[in-house]
C-alpha atoms as a PDB file:
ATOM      1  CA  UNK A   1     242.163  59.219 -71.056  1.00  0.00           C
ATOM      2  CA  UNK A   2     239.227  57.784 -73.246  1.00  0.00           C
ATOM      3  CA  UNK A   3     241.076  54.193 -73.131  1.00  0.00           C
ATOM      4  CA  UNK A   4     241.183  54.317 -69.128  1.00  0.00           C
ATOM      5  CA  UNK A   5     237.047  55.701 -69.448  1.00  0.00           C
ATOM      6  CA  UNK A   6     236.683  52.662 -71.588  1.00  0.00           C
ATOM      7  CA  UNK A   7     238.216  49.765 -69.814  1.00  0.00           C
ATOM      8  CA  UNK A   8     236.590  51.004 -66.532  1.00  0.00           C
ATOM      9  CA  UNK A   9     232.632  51.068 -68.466  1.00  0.00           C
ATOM     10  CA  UNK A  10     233.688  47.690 -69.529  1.00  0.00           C
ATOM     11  CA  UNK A  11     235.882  46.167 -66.200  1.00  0.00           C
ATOM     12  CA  UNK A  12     233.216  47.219 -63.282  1.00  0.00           C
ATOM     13  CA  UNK A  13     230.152  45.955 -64.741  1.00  0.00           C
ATOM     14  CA  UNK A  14     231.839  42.474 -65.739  1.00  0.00           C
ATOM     15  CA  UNK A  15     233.795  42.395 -61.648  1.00  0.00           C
ATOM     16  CA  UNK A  16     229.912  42.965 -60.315  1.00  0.00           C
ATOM     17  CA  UNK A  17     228.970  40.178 -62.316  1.00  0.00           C
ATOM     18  CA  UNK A  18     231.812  37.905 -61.192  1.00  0.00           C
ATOM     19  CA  UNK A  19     231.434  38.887 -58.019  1.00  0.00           C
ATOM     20  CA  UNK A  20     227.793  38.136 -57.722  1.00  0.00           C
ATOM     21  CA  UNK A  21     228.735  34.411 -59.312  1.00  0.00           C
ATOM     22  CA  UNK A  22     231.292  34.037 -56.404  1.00  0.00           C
ATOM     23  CA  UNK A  23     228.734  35.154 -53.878  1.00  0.00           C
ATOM     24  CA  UNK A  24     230.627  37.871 -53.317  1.00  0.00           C
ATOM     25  CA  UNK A  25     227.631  40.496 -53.516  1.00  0.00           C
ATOM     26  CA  UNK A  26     224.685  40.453 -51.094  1.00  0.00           C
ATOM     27  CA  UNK A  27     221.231  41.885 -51.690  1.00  0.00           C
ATOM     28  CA  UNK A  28     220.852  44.246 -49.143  1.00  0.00           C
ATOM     29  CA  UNK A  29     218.756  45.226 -46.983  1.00  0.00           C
ATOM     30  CA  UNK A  30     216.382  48.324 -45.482  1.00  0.00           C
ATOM     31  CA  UNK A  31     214.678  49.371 -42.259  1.00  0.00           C
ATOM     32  CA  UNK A  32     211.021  49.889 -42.069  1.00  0.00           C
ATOM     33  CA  UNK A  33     208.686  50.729 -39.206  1.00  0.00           C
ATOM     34  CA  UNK A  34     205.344  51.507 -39.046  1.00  0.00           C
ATOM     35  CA  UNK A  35     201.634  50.834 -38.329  1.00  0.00           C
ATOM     36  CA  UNK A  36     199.671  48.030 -40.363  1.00  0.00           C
ATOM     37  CA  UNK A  37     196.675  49.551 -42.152  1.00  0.00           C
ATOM     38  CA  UNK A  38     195.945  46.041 -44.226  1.00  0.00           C
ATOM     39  CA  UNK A  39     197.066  43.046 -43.744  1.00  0.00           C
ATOM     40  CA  UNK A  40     195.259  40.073 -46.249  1.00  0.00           C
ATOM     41  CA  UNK A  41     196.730  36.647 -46.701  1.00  0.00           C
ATOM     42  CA  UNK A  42     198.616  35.544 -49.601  1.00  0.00           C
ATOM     43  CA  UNK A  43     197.305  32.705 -51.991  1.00  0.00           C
ATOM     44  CA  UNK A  44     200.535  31.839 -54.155  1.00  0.00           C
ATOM     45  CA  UNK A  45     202.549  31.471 -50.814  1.00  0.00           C
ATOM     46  CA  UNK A  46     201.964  31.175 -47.336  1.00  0.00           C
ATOM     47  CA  UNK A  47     202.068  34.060 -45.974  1.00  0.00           C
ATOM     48  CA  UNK A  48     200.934  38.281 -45.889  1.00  0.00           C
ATOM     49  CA  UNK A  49     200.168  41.318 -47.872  1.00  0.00           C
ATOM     50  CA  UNK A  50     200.642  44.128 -45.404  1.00  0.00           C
ATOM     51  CA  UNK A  51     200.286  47.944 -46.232  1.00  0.00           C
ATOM     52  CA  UNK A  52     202.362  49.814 -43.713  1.00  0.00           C
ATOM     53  CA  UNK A  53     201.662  53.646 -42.787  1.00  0.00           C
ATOM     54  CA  UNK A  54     204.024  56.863 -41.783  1.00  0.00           C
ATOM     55  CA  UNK A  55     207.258  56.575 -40.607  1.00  0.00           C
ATOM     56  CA  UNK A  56     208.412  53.923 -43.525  1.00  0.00           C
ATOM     57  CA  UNK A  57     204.889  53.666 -45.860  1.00  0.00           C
ATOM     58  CA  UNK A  58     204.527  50.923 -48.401  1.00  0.00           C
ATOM     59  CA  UNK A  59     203.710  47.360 -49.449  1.00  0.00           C
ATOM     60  CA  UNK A  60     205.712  44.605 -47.311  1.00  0.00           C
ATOM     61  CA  UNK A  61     205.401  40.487 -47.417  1.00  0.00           C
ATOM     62  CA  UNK A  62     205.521  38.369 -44.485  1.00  0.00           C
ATOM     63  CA  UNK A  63     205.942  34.872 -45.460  1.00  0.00           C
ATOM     64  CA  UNK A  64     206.230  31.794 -42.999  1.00  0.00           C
ATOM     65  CA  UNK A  65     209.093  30.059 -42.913  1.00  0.00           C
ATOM     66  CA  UNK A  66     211.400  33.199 -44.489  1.00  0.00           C
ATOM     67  CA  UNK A  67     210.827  36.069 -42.449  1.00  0.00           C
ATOM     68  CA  UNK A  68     211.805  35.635 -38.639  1.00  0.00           C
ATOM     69  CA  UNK A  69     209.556  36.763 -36.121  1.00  0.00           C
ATOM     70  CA  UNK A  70     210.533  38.346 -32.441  1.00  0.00           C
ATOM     71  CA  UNK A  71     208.539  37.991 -29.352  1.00  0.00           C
ATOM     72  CA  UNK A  72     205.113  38.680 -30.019  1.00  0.00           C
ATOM     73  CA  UNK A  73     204.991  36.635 -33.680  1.00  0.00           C
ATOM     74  CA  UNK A  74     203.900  37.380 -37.216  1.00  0.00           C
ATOM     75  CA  UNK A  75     201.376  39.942 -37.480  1.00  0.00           C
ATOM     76  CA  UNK A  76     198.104  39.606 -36.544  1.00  0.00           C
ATOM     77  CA  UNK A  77     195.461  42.749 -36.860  1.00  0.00           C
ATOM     78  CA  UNK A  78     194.977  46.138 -38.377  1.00  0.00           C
ATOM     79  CA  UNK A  79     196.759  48.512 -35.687  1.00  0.00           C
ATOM     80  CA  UNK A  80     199.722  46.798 -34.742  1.00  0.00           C
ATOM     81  CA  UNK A  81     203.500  48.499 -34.940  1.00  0.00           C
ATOM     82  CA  UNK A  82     206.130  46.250 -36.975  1.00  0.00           C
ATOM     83  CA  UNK A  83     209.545  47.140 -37.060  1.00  0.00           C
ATOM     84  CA  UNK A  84     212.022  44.965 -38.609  1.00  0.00           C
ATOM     85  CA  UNK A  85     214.099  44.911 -42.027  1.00  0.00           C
ATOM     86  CA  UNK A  86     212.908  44.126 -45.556  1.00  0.00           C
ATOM     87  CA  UNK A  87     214.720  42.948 -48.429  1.00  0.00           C
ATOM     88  CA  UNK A  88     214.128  42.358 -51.955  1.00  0.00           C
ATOM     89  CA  UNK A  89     211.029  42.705 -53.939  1.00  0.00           C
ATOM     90  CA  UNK A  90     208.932  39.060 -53.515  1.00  0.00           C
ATOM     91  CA  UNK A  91     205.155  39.361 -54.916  1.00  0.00           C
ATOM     92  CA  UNK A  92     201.698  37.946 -52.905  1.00  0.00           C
ATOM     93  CA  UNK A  93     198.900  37.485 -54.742  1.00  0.00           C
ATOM     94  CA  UNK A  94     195.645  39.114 -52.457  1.00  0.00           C
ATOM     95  CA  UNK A  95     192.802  37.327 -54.472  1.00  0.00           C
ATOM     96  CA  UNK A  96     192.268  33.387 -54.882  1.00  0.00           C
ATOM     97  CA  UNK A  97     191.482  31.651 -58.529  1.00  0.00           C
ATOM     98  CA  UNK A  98     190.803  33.711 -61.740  1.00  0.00           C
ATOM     99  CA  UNK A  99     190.798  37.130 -59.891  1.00  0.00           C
ATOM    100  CA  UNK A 100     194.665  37.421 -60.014  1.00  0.00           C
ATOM    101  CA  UNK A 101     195.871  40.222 -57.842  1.00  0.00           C
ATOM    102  CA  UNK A 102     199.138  40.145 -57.768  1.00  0.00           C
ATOM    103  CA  UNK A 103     200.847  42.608 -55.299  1.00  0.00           C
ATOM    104  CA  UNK A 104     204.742  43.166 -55.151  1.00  0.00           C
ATOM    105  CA  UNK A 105     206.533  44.728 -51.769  1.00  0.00           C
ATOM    106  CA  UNK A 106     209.466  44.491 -49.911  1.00  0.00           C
ATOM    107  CA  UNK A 107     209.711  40.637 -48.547  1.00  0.00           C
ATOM    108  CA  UNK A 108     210.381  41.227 -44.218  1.00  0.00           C
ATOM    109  CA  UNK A 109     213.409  39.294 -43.414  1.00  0.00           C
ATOM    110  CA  UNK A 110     213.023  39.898 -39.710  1.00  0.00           C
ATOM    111  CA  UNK A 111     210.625  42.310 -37.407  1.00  0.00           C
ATOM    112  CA  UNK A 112     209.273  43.062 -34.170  1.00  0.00           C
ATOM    113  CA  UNK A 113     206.144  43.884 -33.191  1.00  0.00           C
ATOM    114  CA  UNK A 114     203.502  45.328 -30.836  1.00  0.00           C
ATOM    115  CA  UNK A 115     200.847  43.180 -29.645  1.00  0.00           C
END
């Protein structure tokens, strides 16, 4: 019984790994939804910091060029509804130079949005 407990701590961690090499394993991804309370542009990359409220609160990135945007286009003021999916973790920095600000959040793959 310990041998079996054994091999299967060492063969599952080293068939993720292969796995990942093969392209096998995806990142995946979450819904979110909710109303922008801040939304301040991004100085390492071209794109936004956006603080989302209640149903799906938190820190999300919109960034030109990687996130796809439906009818009404990539946010654009305090008050607006986005609902979309976000992936992994992808980091916007909120203030330019010396002042490093550096805020991490869930990078929007694709949303919708209210106008």
């Amino acid at each position: 019984m310990l041998r079996i407990v054994a091999v299967l701590v060492l063969l599952v961690p080293l068939s993720v790994f292969a796995a990942s090499l093969a392209g096998g394993v995806s990142v995946p991804a979450r819904p979110f939804g909710g109303q922008v309370l801040e939304l301040l542009p991004c100085y390492n990359l071209s794109g936004y910091y956006i603080l989302l409220g209640p149903p799906t609160p938190g820190i999300y990135i919109y960034q030109f060029g990687g996130t796809f945007s439906y009818l009404f286009g990539p946010p654009a003021h305090i008050g607006q509804w986005l609902l979309g999916m976000a992936g992994p973790a992808s980091t916007c920095d909120i203030a330019p130079g010396d002042k490093f600000i550096g805020k991490t959040g869930g990078r929007i793959i694709f949303h919708g949005s209210s106008k």
